[in-house]
Protein backbone atom coordinates (compact mmCIF):
# COMPACT_ATOMS: atom_id res chain seq x y z
CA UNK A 1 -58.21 247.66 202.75
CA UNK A 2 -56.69 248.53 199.51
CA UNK A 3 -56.44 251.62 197.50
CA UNK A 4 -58.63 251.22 194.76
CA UNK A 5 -57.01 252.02 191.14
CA UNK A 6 -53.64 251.98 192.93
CA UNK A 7 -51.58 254.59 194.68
CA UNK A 8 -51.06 256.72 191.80
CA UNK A 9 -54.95 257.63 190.91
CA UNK A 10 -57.48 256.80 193.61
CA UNK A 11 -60.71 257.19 193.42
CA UNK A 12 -63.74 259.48 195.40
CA UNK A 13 -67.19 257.70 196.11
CA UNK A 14 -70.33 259.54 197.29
CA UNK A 15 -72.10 257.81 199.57
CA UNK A 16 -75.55 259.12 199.75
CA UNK A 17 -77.04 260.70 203.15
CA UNK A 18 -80.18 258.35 202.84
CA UNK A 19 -77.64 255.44 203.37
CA UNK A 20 -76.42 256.11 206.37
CA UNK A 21 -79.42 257.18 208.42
CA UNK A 22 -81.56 254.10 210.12
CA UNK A 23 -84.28 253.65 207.62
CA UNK A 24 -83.13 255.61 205.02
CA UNK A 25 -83.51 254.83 201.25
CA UNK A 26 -80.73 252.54 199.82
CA UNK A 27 -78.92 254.01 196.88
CA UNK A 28 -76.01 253.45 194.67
CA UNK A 29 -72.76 255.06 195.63
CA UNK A 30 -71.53 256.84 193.15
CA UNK A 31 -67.70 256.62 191.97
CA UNK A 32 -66.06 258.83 190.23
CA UNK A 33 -62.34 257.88 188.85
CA UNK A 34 -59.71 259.60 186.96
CA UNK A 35 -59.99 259.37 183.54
CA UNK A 36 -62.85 258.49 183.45
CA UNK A 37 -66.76 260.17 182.58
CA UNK A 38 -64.72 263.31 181.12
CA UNK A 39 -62.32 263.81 184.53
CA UNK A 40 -58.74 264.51 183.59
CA UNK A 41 -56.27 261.35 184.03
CA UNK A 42 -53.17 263.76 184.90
CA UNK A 43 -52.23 266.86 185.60
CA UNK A 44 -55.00 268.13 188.32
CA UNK A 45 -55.39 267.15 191.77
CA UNK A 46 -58.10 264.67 191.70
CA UNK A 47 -60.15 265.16 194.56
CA UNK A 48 -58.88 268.38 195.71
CA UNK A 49 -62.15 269.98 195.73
CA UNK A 50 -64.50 267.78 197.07
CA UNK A 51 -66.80 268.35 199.72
């Protein structure tokens, strides 16, 4: 697999719980990429504070 958005910004996607339990509720995973919806393009460390 590839690094999405290349080596320099990556990218974080939420998968939701309901998708990975048997029978669970499909829904979109969300993705959330520098620059992007308001998120800084430089100068932060993208990602550093997920959870």
């Amino acid at each position: 697999m590839g690094m999405p958005y290349g080596p320099g910004l990556g990218a974080l996607y939420a998968l939701p719980m309901s998708n990975t339990v048997v029978g669970g509720t499909v829904a979109p995973v969300t993705a959330y990429k520098p620059g992007t919806g308001g998120l800084p393009n430089v100068g932060t460390r993208f990602g550093a504070q997920a959870r």
